[in-house]
Protein backbone atom coordinates (compact mmCIF):
# COMPACT_ATOMS: atom_id res chain seq x y z
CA UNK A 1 -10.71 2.50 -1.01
CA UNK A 2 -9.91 -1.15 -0.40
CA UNK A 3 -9.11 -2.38 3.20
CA UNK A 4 -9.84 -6.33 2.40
CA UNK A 5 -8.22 -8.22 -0.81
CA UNK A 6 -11.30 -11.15 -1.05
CA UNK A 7 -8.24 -13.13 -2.56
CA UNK A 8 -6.01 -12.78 0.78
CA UNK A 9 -9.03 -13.65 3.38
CA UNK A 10 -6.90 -16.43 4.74
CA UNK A 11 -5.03 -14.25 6.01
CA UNK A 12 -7.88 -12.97 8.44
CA UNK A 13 -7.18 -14.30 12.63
CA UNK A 14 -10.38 -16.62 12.08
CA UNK A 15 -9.16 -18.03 9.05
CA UNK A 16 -5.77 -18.23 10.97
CA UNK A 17 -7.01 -20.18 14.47
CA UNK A 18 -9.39 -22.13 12.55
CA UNK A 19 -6.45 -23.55 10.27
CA UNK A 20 -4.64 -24.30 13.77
CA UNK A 21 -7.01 -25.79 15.65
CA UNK A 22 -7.95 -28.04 12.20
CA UNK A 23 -4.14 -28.92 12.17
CA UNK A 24 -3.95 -29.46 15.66
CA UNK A 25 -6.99 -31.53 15.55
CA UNK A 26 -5.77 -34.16 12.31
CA UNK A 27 -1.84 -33.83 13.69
CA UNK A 28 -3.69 -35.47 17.89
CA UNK A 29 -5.90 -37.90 15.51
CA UNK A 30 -2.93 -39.41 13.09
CA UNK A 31 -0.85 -39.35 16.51
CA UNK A 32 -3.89 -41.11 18.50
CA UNK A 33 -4.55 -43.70 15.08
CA UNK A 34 -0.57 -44.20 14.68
CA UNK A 35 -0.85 -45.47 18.26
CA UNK A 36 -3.72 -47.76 17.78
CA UNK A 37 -2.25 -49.19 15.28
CA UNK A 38 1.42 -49.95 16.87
CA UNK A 39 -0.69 -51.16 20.01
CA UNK A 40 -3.09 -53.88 17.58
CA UNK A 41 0.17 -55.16 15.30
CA UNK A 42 2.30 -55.05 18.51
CA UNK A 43 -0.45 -57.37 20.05
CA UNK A 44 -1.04 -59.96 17.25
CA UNK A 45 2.26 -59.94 16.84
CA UNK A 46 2.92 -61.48 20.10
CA UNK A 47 0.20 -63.18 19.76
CA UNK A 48 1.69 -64.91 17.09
CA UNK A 49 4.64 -65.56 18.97
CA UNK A 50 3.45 -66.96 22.33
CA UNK A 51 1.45 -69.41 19.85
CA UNK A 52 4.73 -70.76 17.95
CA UNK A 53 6.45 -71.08 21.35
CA UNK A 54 3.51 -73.15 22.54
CA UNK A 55 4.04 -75.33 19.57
CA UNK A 56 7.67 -75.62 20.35
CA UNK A 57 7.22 -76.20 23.81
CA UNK A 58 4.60 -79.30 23.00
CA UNK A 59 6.61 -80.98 20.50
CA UNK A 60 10.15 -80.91 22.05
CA UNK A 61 8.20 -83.32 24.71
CA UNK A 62 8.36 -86.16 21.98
CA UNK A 63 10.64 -88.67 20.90
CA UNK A 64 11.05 -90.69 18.13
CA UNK A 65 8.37 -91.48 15.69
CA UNK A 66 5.84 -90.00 18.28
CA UNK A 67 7.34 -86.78 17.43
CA UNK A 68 7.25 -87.57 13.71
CA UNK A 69 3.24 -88.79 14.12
CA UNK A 70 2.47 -85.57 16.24
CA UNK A 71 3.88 -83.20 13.62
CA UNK A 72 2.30 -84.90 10.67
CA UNK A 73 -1.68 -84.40 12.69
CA UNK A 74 -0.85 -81.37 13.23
CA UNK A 75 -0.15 -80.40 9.43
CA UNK A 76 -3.03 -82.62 9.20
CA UNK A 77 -5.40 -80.09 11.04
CA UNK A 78 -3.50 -76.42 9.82
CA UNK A 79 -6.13 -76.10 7.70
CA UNK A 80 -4.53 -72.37 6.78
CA UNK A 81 -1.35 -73.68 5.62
CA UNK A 82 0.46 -71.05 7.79
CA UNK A 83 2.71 -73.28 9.54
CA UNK A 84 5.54 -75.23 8.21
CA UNK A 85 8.04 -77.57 10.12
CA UNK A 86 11.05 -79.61 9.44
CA UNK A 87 13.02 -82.38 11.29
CA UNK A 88 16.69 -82.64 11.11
CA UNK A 89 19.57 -85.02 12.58
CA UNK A 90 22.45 -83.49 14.69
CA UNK A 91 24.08 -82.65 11.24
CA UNK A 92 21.13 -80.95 9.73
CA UNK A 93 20.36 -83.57 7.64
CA UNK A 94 17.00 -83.73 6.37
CA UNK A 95 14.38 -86.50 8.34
CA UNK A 96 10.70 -85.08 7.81
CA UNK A 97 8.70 -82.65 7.18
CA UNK A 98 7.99 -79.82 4.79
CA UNK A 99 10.91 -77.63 5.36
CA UNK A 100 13.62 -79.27 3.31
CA UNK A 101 16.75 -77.07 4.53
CA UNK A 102 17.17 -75.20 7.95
CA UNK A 103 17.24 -71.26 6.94
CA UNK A 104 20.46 -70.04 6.45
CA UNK A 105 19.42 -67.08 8.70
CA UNK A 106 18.35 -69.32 11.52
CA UNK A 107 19.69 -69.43 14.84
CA UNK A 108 19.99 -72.73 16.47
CA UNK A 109 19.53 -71.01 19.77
CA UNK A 110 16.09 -72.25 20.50
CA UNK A 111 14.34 -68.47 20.49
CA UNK A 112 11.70 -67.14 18.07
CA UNK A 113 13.53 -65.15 15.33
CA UNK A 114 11.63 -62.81 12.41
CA UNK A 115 12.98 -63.88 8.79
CA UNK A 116 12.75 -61.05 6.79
CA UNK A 117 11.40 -62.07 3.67
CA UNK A 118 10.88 -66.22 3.52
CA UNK A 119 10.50 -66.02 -0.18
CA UNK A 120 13.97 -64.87 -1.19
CA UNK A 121 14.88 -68.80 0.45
CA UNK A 122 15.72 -71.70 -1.76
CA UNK A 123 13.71 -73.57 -0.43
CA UNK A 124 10.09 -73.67 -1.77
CA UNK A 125 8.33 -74.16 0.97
CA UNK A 126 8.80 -71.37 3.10
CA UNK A 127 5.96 -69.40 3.46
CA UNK A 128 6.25 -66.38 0.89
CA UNK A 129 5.64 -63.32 3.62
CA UNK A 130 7.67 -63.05 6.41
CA UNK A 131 7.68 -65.53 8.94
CA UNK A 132 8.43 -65.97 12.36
CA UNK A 133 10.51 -69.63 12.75
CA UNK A 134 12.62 -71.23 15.59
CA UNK A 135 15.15 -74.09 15.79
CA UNK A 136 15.06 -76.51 18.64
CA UNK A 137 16.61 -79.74 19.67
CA UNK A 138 14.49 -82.57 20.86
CA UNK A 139 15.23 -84.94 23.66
CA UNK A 140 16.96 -87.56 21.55
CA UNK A 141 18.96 -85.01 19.82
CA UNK A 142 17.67 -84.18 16.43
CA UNK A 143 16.97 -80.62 15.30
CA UNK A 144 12.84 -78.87 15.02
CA UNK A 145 12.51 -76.08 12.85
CA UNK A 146 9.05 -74.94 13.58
CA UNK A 147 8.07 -71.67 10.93
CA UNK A 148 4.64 -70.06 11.62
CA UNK A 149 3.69 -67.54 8.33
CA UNK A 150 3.27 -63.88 9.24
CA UNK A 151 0.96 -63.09 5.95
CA UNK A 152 -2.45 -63.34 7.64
CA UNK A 153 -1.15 -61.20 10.76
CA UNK A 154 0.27 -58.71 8.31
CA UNK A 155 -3.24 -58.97 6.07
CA UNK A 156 -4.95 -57.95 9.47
CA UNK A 157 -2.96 -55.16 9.92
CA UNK A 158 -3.01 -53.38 6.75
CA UNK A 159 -6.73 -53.58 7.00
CA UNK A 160 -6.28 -51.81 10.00
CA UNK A 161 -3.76 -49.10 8.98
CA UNK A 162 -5.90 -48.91 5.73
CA UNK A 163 -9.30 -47.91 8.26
CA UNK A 164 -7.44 -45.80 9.97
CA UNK A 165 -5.67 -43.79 7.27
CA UNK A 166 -9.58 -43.54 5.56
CA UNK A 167 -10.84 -42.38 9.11
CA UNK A 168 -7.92 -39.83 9.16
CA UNK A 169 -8.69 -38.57 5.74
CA UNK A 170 -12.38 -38.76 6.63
CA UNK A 171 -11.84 -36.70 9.36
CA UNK A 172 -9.43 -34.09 7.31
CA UNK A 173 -11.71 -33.67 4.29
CA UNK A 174 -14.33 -32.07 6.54
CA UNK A 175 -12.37 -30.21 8.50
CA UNK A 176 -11.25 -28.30 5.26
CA UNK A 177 -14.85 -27.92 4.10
CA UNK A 178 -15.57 -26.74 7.60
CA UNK A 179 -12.56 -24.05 8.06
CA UNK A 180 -13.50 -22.77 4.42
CA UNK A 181 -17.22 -22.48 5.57
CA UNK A 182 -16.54 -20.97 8.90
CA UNK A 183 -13.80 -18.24 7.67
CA UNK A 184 -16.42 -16.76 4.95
CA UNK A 185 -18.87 -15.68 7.61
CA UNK A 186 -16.57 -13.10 9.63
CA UNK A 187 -15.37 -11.99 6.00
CA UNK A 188 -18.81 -11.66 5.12
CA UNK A 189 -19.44 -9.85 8.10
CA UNK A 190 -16.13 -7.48 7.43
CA UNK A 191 -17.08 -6.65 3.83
CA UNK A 192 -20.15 -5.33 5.34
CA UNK A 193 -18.43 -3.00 8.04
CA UNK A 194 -16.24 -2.27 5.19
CA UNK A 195 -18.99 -0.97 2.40
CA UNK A 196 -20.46 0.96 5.59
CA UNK A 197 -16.58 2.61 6.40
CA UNK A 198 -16.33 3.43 2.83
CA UNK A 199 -19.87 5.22 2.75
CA UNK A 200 -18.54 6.99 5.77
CA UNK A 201 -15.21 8.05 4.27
CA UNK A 202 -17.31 9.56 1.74
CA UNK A 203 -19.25 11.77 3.58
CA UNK A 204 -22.21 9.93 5.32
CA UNK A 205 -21.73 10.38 8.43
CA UNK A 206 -25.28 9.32 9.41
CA UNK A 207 -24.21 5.20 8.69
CA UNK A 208 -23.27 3.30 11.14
CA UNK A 209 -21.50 0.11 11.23
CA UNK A 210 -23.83 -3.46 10.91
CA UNK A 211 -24.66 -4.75 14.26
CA UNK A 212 -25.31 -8.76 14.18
CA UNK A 213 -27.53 -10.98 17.19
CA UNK A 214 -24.27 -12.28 18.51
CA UNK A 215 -23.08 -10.01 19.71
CA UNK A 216 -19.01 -11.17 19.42
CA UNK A 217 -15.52 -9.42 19.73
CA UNK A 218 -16.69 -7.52 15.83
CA UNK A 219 -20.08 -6.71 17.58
CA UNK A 220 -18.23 -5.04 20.33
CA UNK A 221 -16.12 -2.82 18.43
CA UNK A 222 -18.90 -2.01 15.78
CA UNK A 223 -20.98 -0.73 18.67
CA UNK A 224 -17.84 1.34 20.27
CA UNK A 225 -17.20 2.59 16.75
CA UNK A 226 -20.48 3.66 16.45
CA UNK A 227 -20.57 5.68 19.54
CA UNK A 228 -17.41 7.16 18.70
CA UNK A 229 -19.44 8.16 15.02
CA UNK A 230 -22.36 9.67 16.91
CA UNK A 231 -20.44 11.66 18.92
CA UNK A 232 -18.33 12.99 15.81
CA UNK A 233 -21.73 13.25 13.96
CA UNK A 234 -22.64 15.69 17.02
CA UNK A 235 -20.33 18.09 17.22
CA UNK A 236 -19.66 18.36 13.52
CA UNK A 237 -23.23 19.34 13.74
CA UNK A 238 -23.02 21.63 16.39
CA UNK A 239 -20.19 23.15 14.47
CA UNK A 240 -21.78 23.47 11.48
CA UNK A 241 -25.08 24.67 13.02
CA UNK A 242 -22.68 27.38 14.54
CA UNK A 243 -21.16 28.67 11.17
CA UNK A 244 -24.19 28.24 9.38
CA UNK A 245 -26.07 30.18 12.37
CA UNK A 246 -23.31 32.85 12.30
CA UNK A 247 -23.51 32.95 8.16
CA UNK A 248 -27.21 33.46 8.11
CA UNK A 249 -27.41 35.84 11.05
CA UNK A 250 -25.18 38.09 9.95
CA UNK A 251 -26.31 38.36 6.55
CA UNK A 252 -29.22 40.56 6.93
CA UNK A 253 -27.56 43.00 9.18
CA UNK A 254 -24.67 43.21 6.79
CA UNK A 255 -27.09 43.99 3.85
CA UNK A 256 -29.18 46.84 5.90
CA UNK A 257 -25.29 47.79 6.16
CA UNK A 258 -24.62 47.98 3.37
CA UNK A 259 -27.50 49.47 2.02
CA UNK A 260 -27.35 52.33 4.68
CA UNK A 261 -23.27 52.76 2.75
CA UNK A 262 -24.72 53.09 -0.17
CA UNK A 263 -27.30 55.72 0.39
CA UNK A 264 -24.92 57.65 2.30
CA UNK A 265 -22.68 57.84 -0.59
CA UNK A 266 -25.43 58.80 -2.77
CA UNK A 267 -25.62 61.63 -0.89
CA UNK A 268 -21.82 62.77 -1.18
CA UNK A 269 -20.57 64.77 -3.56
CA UNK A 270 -19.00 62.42 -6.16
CA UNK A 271 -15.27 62.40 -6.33
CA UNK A 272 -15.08 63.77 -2.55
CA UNK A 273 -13.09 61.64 -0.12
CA UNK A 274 -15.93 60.71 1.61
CA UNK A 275 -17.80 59.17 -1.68
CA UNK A 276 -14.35 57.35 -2.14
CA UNK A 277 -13.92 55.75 1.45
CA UNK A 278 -17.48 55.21 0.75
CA UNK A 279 -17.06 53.15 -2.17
CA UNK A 280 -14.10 51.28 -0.20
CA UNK A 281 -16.12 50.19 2.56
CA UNK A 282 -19.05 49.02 0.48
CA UNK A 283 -16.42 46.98 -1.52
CA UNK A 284 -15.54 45.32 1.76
CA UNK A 285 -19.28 45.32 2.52
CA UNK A 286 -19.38 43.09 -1.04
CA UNK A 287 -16.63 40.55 -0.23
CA UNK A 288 -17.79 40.09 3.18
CA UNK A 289 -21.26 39.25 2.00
CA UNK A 290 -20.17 37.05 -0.63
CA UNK A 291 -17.96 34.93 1.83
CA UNK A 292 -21.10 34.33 3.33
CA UNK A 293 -23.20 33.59 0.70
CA UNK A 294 -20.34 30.75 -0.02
CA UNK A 295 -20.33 29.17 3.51
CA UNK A 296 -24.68 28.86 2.98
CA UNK A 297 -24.11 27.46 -0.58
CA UNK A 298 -21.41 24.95 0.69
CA UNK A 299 -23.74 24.65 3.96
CA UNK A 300 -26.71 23.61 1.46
CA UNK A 301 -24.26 21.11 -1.10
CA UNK A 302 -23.53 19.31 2.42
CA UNK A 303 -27.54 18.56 2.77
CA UNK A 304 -27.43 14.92 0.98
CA UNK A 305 -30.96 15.11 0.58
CA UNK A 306 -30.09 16.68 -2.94
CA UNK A 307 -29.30 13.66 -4.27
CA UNK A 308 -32.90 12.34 -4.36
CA UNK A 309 -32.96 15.15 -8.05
CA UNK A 310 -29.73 13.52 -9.99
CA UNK A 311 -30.74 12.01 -13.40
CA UNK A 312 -29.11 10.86 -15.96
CA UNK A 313 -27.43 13.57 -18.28
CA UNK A 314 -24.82 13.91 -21.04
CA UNK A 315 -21.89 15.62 -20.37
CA UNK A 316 -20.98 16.93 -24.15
CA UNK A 317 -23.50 19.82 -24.04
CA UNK A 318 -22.54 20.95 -20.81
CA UNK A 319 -18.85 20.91 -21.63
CA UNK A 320 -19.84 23.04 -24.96
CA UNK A 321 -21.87 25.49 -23.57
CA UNK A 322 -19.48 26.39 -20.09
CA UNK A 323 -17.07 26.65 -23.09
CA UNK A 324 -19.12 29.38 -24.56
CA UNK A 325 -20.13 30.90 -21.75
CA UNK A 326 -16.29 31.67 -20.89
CA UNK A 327 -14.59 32.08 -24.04
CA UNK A 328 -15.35 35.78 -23.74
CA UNK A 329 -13.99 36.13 -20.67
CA UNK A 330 -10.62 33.87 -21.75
CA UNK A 331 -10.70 36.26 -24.77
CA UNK A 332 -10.77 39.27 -22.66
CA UNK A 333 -7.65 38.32 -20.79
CA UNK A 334 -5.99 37.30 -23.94
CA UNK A 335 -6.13 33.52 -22.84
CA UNK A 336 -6.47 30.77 -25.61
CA UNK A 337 -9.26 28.89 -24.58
CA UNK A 338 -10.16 25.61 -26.35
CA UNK A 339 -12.44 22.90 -25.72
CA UNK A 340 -11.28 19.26 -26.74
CA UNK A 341 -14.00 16.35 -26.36
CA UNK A 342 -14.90 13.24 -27.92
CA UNK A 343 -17.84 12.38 -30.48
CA UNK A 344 -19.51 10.84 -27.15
CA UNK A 345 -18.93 10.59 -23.32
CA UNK A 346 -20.85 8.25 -20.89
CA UNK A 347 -24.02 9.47 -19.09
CA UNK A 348 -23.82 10.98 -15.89
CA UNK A 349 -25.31 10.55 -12.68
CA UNK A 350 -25.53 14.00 -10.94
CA UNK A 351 -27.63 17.49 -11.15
CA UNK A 352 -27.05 19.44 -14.34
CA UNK A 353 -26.69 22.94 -12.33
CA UNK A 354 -24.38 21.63 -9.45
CA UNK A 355 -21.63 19.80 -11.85
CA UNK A 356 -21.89 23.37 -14.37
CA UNK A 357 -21.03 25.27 -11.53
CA UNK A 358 -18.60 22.78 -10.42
CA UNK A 359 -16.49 23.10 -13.69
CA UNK A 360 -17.17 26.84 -13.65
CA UNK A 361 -15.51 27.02 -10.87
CA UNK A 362 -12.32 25.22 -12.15
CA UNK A 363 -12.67 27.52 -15.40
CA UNK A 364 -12.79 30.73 -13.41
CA UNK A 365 -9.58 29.88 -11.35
CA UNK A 366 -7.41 28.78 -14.21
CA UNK A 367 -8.27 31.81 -16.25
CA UNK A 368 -8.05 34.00 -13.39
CA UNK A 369 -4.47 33.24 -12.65
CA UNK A 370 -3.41 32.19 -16.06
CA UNK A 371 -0.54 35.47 -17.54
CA UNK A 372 -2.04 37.16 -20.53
CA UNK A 373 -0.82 35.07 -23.86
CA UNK A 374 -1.55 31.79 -21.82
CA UNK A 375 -4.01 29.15 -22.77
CA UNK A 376 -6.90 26.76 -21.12
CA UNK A 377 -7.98 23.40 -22.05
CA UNK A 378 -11.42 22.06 -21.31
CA UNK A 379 -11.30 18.58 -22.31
CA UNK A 380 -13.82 15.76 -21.58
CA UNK A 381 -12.35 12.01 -21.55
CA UNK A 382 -13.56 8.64 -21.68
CA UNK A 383 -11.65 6.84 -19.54
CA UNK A 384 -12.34 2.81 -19.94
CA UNK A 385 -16.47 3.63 -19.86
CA UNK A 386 -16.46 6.56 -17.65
CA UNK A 387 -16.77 10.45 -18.17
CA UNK A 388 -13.30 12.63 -16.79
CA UNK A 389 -13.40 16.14 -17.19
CA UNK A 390 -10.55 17.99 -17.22
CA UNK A 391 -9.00 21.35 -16.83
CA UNK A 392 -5.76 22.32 -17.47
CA UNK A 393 -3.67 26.01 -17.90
CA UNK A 394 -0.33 27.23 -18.42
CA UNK A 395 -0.59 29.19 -15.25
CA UNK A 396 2.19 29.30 -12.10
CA UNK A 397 0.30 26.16 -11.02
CA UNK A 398 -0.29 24.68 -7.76
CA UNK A 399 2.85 23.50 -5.44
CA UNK A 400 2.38 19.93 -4.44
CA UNK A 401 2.15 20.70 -0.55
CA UNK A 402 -0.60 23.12 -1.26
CA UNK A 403 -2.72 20.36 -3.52
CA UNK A 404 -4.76 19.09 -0.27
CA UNK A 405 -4.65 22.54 1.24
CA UNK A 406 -6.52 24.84 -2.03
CA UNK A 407 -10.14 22.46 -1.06
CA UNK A 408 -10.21 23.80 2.61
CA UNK A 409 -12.45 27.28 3.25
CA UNK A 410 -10.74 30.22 3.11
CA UNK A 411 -7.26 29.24 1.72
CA UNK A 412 -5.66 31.07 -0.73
CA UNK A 413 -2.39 29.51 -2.57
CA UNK A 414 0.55 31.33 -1.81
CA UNK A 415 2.10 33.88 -4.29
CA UNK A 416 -1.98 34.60 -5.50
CA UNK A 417 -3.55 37.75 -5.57
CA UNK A 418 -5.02 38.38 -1.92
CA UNK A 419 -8.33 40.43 -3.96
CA UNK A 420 -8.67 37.27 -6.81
CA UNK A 421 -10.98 35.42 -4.61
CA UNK A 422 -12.30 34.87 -1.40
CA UNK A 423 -10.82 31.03 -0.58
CA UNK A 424 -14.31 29.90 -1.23
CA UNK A 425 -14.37 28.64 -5.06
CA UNK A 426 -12.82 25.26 -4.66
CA UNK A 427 -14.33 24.53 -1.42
CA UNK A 428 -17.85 24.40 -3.38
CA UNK A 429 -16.18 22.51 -5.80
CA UNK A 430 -14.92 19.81 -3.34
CA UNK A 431 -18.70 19.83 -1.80
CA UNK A 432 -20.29 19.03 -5.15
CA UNK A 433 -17.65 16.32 -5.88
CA UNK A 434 -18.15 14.56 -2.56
CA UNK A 435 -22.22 14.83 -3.18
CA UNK A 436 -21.66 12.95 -6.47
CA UNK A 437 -19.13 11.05 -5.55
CA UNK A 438 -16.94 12.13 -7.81
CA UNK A 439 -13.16 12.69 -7.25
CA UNK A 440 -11.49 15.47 -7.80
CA UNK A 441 -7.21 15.26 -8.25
CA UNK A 442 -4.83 18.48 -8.82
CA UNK A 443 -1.79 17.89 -10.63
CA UNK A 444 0.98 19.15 -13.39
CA UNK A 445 -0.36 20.01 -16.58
CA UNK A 446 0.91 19.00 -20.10
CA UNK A 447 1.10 23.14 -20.57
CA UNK A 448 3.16 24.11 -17.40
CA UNK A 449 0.02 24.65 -15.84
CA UNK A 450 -2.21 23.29 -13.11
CA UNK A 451 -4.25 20.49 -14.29
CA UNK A 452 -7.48 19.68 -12.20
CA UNK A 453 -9.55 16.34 -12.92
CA UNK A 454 -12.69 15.59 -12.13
CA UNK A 455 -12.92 12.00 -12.37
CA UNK A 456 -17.09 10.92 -12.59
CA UNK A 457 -16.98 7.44 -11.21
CA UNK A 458 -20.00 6.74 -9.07
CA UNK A 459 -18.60 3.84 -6.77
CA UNK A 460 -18.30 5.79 -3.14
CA UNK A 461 -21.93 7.15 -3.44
CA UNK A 462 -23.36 6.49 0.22
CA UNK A 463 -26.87 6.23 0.32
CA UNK A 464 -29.02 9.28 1.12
């Protein structure tokens, strides 16, 4: 049984919110970065601005050659080399300064205006980032282009956007390492309820599911599960205690019975009706006591405790000698009967006399209901380093809707002989394949038959 693909744990609910709130989390912190940053360039950038329109303001005061004397000191002290101007007569003509040419892009509106890229001018000395530049006319007339270089503002904030995208990533690389680190421990904590639901599925009915210190939503419903198991475990004891009560009880007065029967028909004359109801009721006397003696033997496969005796054994000589010990039957009811194994099988894990009895079982019932002329296979397989043991027949077989049905006390298949059996047989069977752990599958044989396999993997074992 698998409930929880390791490879598929993201799609667990933790696994799920965690990935949402991480989302969540770096979508709020690129939205509150993205922000900063518009706020910081929008700042300098105005910055920048208001300072250029001081310098405009200041020099459109002068006149003449003051206004040539003022521009030059103040080239003089722009140490950076970030601002540029050029003086002009009322036809553009070149007077002064560095700026040989008014941009072609330039208003002559007397506002600050963004050139997009200052190096794709003719003119050399344009800064080679954008640049922010404005043309003015002075008080006697002439034209001031004043252009301030946008590089070092644009340096600034690429630094910026550069810190914040390293913050962001900073911020998302741990966040992964943190939602893969917090998803493992519910799935942890899931593979452990799982192994404990799979030893329950089995059989054990005595585990219960882990319990942490948290004491979270899975701690809830662990403990209500557990209840629920206790209360099962209960009454499937009480039950059992009942039948097994019943079974034992009425064993010894059915064999003081039946031994009263018997010496009462010693004392008839033989062949006289009496001796012959006589020898019907002690019949009846017979199967009642054997149904009995199968509920204690299925009653005592159900004690796990039995486990604490399996060793390792080798299937081979077990599969030769229950085919020796029924090839005289097979023979008697003119069955072919033939045993096909390997030069090895893998070791088992079980008790010698409970898996014997276990296949005998199997044996019996196909060569009870096999016609006369028919034939049984006992055939042990090695099945990718594992032992299956199989049995198949060329008998009426076993209808698909009765293939769950033939393992529960007391049924009979329909269409079988009501005085063959006692409904028992395979219900042992199924209790010694659930002590081992075994599985046991019914299905259509290569001979028309039932085929019945007993497949000896050891995974499911709960502990005892």
């Amino acid at each position: 049984m698998s409930l929880l693909n390791p490879s598929k744990g993201w799609r667990s609910s933790s696994s799920r919110l965690l990935a949402l709130y991480s989302s969540l989390f770096v979508a709020w912190s690129a939205i509150l970065m993205g922000v900063m940053y518009y706020e910081v360039s929008s700042y300098l950038d105005t910055l920048a601005k208001h300072s250029l329109m001081q310098r405009q303001h200041l020099f459109s005061r002068f006149q003449g050659e003051q206004l040539v004397d003022a521009l030059a000191a103040s080239m003089t002290f722009d140490i950076r080399g970030i601002d540029a101007y050029g003086l002009f007569d009322d036809q553009q003509r070149y007077l002064s300064g560095a700026l040989r040419q008014i941009p072609e892009d330039l208003p002559l509106d007397g506002k600050i205006h963004m050139l997009g890229d200052c190096a794709e001018s003719d003119d050399p000395t344009l800064p080679a980032d954008s640049c922010d530049a404005v043309a003015t006319r002075t008080l006697d007339g002439r034209w001031l282009v004043l252009v301030r270089d946008n590089g070092s503002l644009f340096a600034v904030t690429r630094i910026i956007l550069h810190a914040l995208l390293w913050g962001v990533s900073l911020t998302i690389l741990p966040g992964i390492a943190g939602w893969h680190l917090l998803r493992r421990r519910p799935l942890r904590r899931i593979r452990a309820i799982q192994a404990s639901a799979e030893a329950i599925v089995a059989g054990d009915l005595t585990r219960r599911l882990p319990l942490s210190n948290r004491r979270d939503e899975l701690d809830m419903l662990a403990a209500i599960v557990n209840a629920m198991l206790e209360r099962i475990e209960r009454l499937m004891h009480e039950v059992k205690g009942v039948c097994d009560n019943i079974a034992h009880d009425l064993r010894t007065p059915l064999t003081r019975l039946r031994a009263q029967l018997y010496r009462i028909q010693q004392q008839a004359d033989e062949g006289s009706t009496l001796a012959v109801q006589l020898d019907s009721v002690l019949g009846e006397a017979d199967t009642l006591m054997a149904r009995f003696r199968g509920l204690l033997r299925i009653s005592e496969l159900e004690d796990r405790q039995r486990r604490s005796g399996f060793v390792q054994l080798d299937p081979v000589p077990l599969l030769q000698e229950l085919h020796d010990f029924y090839l005289p039957l097979a023979e008697e009811g003119e069955l072919t009967f033939e045993l096909q194994l390997p030069e090895s099988l893998p070791q088992l894990n079980g008790d010698r006399a409970l898996l014997f009895e276990a296949v005998a079982n199997l044996l019996s019932n196909s060569i009870k209901f096999t016609p006369p002329g028919g034939q049984v296979i006992l055939r042990g397989v090695n099945d990718a380093g594992h032992t299956r043991i199989e049995v198949l027949d060329s008998g009426p077989g076993i209808a698909l809707a009765e293939r769950e049905a033939v393992f529960q006390r007391f049924y009979r298949a329909e269409g079988g002989n009501p005085q063959s059996g006692f409904g028992l047989g395979l219900s042992i069977v199924a209790a010694i394949v659930s002590l081992h752990g075994f599985t046991l599958e019914v299905g259509d044989s290569e001979l028309g038959g039932a085929q019945l396999v007993l497949d000896c993997r050891q995974s499911l074992i709960p502990q005892a």
